[in-house]
N, C-alpha and C. Protein backbone atom coordinates (compact mmCIF):
# COMPACT_ATOMS: atom_id res chain seq x y z
N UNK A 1 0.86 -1.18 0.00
CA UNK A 1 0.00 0.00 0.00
C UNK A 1 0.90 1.23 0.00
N UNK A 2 0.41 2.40 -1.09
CA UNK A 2 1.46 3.18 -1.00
C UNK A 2 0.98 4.21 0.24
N UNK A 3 1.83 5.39 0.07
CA UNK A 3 1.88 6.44 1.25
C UNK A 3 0.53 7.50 1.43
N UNK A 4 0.40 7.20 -0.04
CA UNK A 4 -1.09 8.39 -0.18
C UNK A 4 -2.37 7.24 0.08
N UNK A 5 -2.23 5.75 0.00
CA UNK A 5 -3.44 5.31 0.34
C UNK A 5 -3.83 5.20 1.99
N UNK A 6 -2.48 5.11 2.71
CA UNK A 6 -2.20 4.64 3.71
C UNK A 6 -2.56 6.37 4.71
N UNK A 7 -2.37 7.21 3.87
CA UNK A 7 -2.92 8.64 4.32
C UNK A 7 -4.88 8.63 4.27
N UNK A 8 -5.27 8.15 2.90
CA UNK A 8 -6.58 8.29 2.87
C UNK A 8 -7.24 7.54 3.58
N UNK A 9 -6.96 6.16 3.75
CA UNK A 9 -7.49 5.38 4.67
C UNK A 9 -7.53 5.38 5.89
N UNK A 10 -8.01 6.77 6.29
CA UNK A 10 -8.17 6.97 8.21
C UNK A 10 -9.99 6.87 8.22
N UNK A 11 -10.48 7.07 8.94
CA UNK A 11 -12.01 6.58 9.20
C UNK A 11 -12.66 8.38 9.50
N UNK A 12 -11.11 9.06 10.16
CA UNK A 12 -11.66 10.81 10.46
C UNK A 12 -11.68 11.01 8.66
N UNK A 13 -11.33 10.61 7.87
CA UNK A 13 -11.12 11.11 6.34
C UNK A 13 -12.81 10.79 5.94
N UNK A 14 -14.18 10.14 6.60
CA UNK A 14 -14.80 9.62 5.87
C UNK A 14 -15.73 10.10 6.61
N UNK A 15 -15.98 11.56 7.09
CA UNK A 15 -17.02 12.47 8.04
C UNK A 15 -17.27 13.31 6.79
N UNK A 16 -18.94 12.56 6.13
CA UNK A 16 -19.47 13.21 5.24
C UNK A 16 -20.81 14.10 5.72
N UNK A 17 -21.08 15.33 5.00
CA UNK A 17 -22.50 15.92 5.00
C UNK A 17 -23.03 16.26 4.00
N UNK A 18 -24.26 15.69 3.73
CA UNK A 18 -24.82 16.59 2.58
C UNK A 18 -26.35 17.26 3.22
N UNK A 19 -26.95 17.50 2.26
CA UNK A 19 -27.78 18.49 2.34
C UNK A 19 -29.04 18.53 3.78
N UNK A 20 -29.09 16.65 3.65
CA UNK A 20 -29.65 16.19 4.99
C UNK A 20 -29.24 15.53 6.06
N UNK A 21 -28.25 15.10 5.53
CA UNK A 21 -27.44 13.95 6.59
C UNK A 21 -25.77 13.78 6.95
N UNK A 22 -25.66 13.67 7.90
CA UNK A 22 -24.18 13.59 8.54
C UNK A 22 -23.73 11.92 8.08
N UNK A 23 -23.00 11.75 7.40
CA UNK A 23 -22.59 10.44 7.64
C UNK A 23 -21.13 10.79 8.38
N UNK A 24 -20.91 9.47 9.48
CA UNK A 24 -19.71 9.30 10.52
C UNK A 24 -19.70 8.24 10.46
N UNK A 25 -18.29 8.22 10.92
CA UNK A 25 -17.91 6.35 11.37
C UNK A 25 -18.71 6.11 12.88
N UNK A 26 -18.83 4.56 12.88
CA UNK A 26 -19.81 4.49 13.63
C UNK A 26 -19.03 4.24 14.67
N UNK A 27 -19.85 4.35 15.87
CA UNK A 27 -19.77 4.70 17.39
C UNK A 27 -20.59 4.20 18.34
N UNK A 28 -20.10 4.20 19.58
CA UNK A 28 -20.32 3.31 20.53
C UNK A 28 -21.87 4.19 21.09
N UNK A 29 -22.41 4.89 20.73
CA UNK A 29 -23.79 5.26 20.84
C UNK A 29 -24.99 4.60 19.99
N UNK A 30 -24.25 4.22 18.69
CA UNK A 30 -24.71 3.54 17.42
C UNK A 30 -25.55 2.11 17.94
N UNK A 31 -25.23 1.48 18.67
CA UNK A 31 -25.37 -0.09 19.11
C UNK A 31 -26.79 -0.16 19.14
N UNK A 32 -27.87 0.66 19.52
CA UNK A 32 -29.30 0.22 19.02
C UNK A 32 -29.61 -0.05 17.36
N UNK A 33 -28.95 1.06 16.64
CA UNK A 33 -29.22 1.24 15.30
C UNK A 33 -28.45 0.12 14.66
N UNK A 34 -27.45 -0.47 15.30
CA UNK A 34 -26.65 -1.86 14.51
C UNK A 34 -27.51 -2.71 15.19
N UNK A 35 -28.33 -2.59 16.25
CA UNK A 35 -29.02 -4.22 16.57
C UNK A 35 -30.27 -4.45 15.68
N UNK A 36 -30.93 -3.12 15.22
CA UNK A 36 -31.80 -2.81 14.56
C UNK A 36 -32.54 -3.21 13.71
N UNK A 37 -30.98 -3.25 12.90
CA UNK A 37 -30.69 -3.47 11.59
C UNK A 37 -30.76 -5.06 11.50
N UNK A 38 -29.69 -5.77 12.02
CA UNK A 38 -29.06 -6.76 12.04
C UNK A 38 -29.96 -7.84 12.72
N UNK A 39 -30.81 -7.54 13.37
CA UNK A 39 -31.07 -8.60 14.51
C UNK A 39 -32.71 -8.32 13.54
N UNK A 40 -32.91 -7.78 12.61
CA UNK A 40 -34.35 -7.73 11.51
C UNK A 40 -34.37 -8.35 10.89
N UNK A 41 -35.37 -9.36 10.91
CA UNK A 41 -35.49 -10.35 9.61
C UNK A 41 -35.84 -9.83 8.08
N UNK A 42 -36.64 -8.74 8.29
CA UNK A 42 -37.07 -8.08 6.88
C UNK A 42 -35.76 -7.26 6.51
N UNK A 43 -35.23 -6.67 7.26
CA UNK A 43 -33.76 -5.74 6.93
C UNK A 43 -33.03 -6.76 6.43
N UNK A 44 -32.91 -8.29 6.78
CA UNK A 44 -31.67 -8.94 6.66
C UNK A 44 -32.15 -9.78 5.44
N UNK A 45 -33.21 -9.88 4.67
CA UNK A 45 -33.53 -10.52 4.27
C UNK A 45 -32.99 -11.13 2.84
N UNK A 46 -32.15 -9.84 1.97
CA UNK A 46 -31.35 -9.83 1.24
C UNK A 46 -29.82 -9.93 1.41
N UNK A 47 -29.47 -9.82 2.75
CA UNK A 47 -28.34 -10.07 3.40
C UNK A 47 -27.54 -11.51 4.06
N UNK A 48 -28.05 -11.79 4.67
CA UNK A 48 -27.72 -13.28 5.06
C UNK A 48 -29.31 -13.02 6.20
N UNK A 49 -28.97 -14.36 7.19
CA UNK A 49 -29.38 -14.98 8.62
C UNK A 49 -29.39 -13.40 9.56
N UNK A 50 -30.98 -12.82 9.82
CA UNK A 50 -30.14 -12.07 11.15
C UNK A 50 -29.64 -12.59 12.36
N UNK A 51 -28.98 -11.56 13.12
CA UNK A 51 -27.83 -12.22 14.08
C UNK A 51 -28.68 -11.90 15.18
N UNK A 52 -28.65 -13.04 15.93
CA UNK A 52 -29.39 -13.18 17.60
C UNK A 52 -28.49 -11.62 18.48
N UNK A 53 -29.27 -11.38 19.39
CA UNK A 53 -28.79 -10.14 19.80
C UNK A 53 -27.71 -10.19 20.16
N UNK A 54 -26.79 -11.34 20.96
CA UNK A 54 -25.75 -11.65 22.15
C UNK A 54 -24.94 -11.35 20.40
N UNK A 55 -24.78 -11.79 19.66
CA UNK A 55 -24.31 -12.12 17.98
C UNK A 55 -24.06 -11.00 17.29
N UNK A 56 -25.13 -10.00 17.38
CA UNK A 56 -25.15 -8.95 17.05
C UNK A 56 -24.07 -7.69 17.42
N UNK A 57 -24.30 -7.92 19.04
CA UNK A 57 -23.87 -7.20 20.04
C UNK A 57 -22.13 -7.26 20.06
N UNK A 58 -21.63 -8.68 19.52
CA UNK A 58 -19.98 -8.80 19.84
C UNK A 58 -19.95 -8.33 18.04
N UNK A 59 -20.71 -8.37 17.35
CA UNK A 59 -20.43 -8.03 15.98
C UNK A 59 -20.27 -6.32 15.38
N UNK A 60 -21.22 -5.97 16.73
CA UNK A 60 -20.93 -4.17 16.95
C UNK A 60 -19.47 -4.33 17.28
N UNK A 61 -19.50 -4.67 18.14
CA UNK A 61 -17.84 -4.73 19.01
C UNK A 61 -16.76 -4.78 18.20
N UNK A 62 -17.34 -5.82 17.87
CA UNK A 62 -15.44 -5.66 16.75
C UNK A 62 -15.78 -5.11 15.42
N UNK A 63 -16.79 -4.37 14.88
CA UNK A 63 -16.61 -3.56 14.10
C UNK A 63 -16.05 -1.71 14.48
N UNK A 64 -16.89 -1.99 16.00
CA UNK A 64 -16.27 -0.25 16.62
C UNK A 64 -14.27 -0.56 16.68
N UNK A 65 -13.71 -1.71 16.64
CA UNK A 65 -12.34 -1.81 16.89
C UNK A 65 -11.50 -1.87 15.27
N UNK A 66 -12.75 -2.48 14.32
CA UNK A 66 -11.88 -2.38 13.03
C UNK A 66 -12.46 -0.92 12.98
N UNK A 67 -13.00 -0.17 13.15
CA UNK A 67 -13.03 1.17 12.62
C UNK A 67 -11.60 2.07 13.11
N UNK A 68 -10.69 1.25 14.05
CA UNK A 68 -9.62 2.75 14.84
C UNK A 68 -8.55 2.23 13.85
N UNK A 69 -8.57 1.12 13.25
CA UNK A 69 -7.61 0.56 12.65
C UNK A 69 -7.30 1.59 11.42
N UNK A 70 -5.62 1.83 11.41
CA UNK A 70 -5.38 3.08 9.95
C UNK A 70 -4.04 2.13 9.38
N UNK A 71 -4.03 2.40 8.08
CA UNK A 71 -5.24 2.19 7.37
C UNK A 71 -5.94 1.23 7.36
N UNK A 72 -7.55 1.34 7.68
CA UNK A 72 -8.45 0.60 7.76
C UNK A 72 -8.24 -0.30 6.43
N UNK A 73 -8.70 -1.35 6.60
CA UNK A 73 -9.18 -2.13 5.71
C UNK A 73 -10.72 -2.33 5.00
N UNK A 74 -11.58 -2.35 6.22
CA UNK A 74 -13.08 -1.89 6.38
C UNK A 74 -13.27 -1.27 6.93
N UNK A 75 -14.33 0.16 6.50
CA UNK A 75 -15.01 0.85 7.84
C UNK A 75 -16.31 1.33 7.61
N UNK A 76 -16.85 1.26 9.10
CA UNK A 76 -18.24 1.19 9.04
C UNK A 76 -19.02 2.53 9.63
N UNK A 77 -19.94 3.21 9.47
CA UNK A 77 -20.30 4.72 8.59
C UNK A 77 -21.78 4.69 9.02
N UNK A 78 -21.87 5.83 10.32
CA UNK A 78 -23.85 5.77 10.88
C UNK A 78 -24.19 6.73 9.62
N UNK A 79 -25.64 6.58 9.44
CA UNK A 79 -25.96 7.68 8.40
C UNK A 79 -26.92 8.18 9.61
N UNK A 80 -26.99 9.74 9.53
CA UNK A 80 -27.60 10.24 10.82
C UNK A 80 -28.34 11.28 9.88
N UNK A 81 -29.87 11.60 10.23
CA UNK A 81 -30.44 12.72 9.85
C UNK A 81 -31.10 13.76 11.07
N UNK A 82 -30.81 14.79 11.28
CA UNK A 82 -31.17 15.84 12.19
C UNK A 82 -31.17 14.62 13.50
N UNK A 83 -30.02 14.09 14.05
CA UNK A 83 -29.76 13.59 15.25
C UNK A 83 -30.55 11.93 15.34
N UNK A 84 -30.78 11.94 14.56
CA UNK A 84 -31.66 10.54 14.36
C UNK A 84 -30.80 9.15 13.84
N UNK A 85 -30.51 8.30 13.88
CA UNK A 85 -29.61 7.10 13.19
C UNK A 85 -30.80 6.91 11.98
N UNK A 86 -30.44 6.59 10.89
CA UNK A 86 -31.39 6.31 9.70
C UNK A 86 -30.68 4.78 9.09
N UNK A 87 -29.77 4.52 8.89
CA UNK A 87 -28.74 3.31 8.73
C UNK A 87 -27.40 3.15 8.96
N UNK A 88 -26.29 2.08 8.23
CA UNK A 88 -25.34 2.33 8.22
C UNK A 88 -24.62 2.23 6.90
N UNK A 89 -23.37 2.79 6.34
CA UNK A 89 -22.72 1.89 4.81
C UNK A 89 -21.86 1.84 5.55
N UNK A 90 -21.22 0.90 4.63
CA UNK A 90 -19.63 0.22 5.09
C UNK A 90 -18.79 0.33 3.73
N UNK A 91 -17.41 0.06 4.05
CA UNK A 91 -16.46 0.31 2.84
C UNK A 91 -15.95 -0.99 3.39
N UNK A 92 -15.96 -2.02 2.28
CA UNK A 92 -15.75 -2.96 2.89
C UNK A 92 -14.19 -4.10 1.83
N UNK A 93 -13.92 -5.03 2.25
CA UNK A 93 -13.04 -5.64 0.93
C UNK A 93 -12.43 -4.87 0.43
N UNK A 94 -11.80 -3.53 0.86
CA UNK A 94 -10.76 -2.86 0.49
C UNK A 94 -9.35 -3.93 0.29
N UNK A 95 -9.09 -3.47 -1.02
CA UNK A 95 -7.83 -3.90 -1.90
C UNK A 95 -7.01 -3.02 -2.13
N UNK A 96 -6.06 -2.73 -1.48
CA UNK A 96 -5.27 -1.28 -2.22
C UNK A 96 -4.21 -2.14 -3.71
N UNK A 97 -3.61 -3.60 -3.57
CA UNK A 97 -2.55 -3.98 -4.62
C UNK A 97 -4.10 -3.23 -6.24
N UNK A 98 -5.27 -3.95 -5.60
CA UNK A 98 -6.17 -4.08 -6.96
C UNK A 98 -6.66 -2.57 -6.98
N UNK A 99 -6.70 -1.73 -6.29
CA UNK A 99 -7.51 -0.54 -6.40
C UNK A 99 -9.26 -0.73 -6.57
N UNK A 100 -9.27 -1.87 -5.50
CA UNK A 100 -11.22 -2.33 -5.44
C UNK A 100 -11.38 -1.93 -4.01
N UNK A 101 -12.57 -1.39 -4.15
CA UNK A 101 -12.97 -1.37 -2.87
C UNK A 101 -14.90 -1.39 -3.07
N UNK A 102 -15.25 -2.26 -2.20
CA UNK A 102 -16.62 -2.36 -1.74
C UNK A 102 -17.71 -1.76 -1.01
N UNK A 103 -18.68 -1.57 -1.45
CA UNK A 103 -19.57 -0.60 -0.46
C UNK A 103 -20.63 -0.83 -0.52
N UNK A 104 -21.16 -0.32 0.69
CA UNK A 104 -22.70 -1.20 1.11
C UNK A 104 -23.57 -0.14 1.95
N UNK A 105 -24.46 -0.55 1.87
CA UNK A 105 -25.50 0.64 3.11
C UNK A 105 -26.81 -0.56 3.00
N UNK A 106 -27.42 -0.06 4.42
CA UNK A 106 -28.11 -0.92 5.31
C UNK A 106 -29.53 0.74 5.85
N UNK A 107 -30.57 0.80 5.60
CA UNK A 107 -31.69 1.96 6.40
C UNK A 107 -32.69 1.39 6.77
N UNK A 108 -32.70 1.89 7.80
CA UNK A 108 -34.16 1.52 9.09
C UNK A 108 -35.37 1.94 8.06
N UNK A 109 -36.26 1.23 8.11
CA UNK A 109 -37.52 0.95 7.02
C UNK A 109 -37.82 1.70 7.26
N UNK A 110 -38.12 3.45 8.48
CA UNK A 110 -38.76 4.34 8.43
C UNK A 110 -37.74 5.63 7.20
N UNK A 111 -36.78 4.85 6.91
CA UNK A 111 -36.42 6.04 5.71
C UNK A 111 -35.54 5.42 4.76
N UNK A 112 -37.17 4.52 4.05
CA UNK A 112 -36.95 3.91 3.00
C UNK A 112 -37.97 4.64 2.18
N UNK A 113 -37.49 4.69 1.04
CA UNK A 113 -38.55 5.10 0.28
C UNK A 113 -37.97 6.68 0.06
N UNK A 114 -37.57 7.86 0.76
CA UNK A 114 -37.39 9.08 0.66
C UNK A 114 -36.35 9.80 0.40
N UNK A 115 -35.22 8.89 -0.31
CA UNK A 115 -34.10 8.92 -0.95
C UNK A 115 -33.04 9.28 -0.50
N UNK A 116 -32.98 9.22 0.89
CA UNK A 116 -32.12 9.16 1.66
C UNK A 116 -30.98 7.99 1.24
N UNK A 117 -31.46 6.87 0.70
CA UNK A 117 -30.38 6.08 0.37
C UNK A 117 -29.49 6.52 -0.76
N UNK A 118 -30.17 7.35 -1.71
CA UNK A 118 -29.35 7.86 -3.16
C UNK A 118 -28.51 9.09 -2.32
N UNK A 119 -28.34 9.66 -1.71
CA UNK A 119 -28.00 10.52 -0.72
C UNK A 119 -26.70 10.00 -0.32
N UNK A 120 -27.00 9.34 0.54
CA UNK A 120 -25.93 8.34 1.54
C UNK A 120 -24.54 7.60 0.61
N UNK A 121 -25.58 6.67 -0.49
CA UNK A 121 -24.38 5.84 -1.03
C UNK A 121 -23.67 7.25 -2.19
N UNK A 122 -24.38 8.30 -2.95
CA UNK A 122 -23.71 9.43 -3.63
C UNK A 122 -22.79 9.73 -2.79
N UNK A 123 -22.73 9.96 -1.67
CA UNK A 123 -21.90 10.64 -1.12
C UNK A 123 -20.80 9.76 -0.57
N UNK A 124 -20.95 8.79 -0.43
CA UNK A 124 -20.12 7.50 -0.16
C UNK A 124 -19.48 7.36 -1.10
N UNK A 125 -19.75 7.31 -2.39
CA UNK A 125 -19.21 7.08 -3.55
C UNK A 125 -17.89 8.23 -3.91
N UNK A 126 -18.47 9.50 -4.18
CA UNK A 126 -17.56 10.49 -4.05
C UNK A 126 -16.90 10.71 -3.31
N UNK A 127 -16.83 10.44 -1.84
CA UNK A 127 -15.73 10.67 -1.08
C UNK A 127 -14.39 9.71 -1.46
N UNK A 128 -14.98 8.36 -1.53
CA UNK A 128 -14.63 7.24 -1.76
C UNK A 128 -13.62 7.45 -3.00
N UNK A 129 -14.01 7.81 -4.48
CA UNK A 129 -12.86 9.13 -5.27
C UNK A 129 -12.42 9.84 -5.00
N UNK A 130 -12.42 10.66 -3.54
CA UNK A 130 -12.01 11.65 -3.20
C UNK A 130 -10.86 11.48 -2.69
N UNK A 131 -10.76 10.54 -2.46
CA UNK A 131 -10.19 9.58 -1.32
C UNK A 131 -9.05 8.61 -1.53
N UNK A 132 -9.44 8.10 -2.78
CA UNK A 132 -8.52 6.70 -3.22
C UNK A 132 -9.09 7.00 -4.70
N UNK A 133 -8.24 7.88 -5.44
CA UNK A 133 -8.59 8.72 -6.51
C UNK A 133 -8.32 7.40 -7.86
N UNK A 134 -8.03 6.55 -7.88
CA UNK A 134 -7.33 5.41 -8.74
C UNK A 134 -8.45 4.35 -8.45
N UNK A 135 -9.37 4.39 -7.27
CA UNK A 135 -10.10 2.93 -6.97
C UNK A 135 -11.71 2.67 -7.80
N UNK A 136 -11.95 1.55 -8.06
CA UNK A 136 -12.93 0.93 -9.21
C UNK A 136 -13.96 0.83 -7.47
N UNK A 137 -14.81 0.88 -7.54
CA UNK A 137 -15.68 0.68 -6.63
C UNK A 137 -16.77 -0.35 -7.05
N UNK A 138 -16.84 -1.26 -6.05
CA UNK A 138 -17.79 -2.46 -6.64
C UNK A 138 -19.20 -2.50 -5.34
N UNK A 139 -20.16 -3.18 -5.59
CA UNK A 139 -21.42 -3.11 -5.21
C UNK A 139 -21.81 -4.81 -5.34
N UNK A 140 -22.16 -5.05 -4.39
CA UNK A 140 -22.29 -6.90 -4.17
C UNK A 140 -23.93 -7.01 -3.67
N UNK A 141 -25.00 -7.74 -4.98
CA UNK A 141 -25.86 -7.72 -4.49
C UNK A 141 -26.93 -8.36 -4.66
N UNK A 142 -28.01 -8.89 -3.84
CA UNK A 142 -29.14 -9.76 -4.45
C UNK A 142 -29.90 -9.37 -5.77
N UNK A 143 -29.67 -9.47 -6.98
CA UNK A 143 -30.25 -9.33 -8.09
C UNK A 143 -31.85 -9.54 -8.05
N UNK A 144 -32.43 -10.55 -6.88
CA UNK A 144 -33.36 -9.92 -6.55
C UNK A 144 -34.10 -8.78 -5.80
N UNK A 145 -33.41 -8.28 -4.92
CA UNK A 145 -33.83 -6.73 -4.37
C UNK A 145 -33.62 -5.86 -5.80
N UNK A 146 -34.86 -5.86 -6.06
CA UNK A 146 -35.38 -4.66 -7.12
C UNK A 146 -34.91 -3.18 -6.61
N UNK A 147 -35.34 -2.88 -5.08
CA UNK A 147 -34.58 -1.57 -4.75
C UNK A 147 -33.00 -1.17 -4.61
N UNK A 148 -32.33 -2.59 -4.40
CA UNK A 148 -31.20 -1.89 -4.27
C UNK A 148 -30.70 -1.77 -5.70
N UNK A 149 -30.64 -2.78 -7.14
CA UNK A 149 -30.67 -2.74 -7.89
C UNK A 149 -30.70 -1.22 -8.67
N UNK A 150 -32.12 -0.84 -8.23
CA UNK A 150 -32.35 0.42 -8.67
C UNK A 150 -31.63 1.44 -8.26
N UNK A 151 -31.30 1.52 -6.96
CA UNK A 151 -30.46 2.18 -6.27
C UNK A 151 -29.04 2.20 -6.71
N UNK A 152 -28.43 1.09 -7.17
CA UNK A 152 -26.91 0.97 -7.35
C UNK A 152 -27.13 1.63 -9.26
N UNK A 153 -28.16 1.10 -9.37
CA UNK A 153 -27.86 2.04 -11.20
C UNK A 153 -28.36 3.53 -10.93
N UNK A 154 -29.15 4.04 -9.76
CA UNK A 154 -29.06 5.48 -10.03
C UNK A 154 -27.99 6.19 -9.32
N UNK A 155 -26.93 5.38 -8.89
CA UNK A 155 -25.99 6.13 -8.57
C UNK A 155 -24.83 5.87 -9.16
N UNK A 156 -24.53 5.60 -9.89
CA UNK A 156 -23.87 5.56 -11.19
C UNK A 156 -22.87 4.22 -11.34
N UNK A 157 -23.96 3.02 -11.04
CA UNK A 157 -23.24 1.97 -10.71
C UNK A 157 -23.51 0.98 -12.50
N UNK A 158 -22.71 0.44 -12.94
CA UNK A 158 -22.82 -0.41 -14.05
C UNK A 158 -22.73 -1.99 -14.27
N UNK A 159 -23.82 -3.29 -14.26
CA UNK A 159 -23.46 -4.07 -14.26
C UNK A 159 -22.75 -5.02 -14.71
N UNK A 160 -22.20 -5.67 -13.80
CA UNK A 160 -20.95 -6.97 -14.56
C UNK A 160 -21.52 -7.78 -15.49
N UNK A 161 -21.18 -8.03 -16.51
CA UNK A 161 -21.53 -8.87 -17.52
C UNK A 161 -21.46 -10.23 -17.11
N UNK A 162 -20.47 -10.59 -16.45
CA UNK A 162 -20.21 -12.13 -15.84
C UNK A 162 -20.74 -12.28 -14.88
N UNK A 163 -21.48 -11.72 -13.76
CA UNK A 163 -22.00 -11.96 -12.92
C UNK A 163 -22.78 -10.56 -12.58
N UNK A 164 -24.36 -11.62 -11.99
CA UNK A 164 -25.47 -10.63 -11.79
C UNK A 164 -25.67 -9.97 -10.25
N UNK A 165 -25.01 -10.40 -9.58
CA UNK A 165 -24.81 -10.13 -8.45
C UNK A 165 -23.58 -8.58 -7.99
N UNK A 166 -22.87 -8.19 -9.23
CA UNK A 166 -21.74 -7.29 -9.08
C UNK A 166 -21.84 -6.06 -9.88
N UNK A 167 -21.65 -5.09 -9.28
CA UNK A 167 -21.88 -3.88 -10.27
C UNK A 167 -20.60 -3.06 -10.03
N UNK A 168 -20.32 -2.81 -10.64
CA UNK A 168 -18.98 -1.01 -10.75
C UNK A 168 -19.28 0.68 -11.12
N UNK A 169 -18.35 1.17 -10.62
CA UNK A 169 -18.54 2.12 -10.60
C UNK A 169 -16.85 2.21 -11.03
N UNK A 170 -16.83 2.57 -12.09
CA UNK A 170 -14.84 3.15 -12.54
C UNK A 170 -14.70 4.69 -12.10
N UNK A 171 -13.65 5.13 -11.74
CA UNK A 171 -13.36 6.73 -11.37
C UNK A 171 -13.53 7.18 -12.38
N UNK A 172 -14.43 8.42 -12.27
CA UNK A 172 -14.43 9.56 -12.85
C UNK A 172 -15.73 9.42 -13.68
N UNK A 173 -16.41 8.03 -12.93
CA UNK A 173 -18.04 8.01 -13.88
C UNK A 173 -18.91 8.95 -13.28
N UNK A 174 -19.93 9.27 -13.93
CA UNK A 174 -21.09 9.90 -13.18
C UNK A 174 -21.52 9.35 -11.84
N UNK A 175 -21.65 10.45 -10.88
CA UNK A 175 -22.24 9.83 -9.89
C UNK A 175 -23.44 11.20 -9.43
N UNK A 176 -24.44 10.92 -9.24
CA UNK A 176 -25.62 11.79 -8.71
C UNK A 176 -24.83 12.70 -7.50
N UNK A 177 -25.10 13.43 -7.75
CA UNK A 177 -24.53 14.94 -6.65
C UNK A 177 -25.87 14.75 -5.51
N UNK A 178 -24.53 14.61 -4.19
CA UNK A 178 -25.46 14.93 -3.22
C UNK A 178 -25.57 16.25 -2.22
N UNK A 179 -25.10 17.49 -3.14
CA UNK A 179 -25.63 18.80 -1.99
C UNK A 179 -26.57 19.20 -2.56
């Protein structure tokens, strides 16, 4: 990993705002909004098995410890609106030899629907270039969730030809502006 990735990859580098929402790395206040999520069968449903709470709870844990890690490898990101937790994304499967890196977001069903998610992952995305100016950004996902689907092509995501489950985003593609 060179010197400038090993600079971008701090977790203080990934304190985004746009027009409605603070995204931060997540925090030890966060732990309702990760049980929330995780421990929901309808939230998890495109995701894997949700995790029993005790499961959940050590899975907060050692994600609040990979977040201090620099350079991170993964890090994980509250999306907050006017003081409220709304979900989380993660940057995840970071590759610096390949210049891939992965990203994901997870929202509490009361702010689904109001585009808070095109919001969140836009701005995830661009920092994410902002950031690791050379990296292909990839998107891993149930080809059946129609929403996220929709979601990963309106934010300027393009699918893999070899597999239906993977989408990209190359630097310097369009991505929906989030101020």
């Amino acid at each position: 990993m060179d010197l400038d990735w090993q600079q971008a990859a701090k977790a203080e580098n990934f304190v985004i705002s746009t027009s409605r929402l603070l995204i931060r790395p997540l925090a030890e206040p966060d732990l309702q909004l990760y049980l929330d999520l995780y421990t929901n069968a309808e939230t998890m449903v495109f995701v894997g098995e949700p995790l029993p709470p005790e499961k959940a709870i050590n899975s907060f844990q050692s994600a609040l410890r990979i977040n201090v890690k620099t350079p991170f490898k993964r890090l994980f990101l509250s999306i907050v609106e006017q003081g409220q937790c709304a979900g989380l994304c993660a940057i995840n499967q970071w590759n610096s030899e390949t210049a891939q890196v992965e990203v994901g977001i997870m929202l509490l069903r009361p702010w689904h629907g109001r585009g808070y998610a095109t919001e969140a992952l836009a701005a995830l995305i661009q920092r994410v270039q902002q950031q690791f100016y050379t990296a292909v950004i990839k998107g891993d996902l149930d080809p059946e969730n129609k929403a996220a689907v929709q979601l990963v092509l309106k934010t300027g995501f393009q699918p893999d030809s070899n597999c239906s489950r993977t989408y990209w985003v190359k630097q310097n593609d369009a991505v929906v502006p989030f101020s």
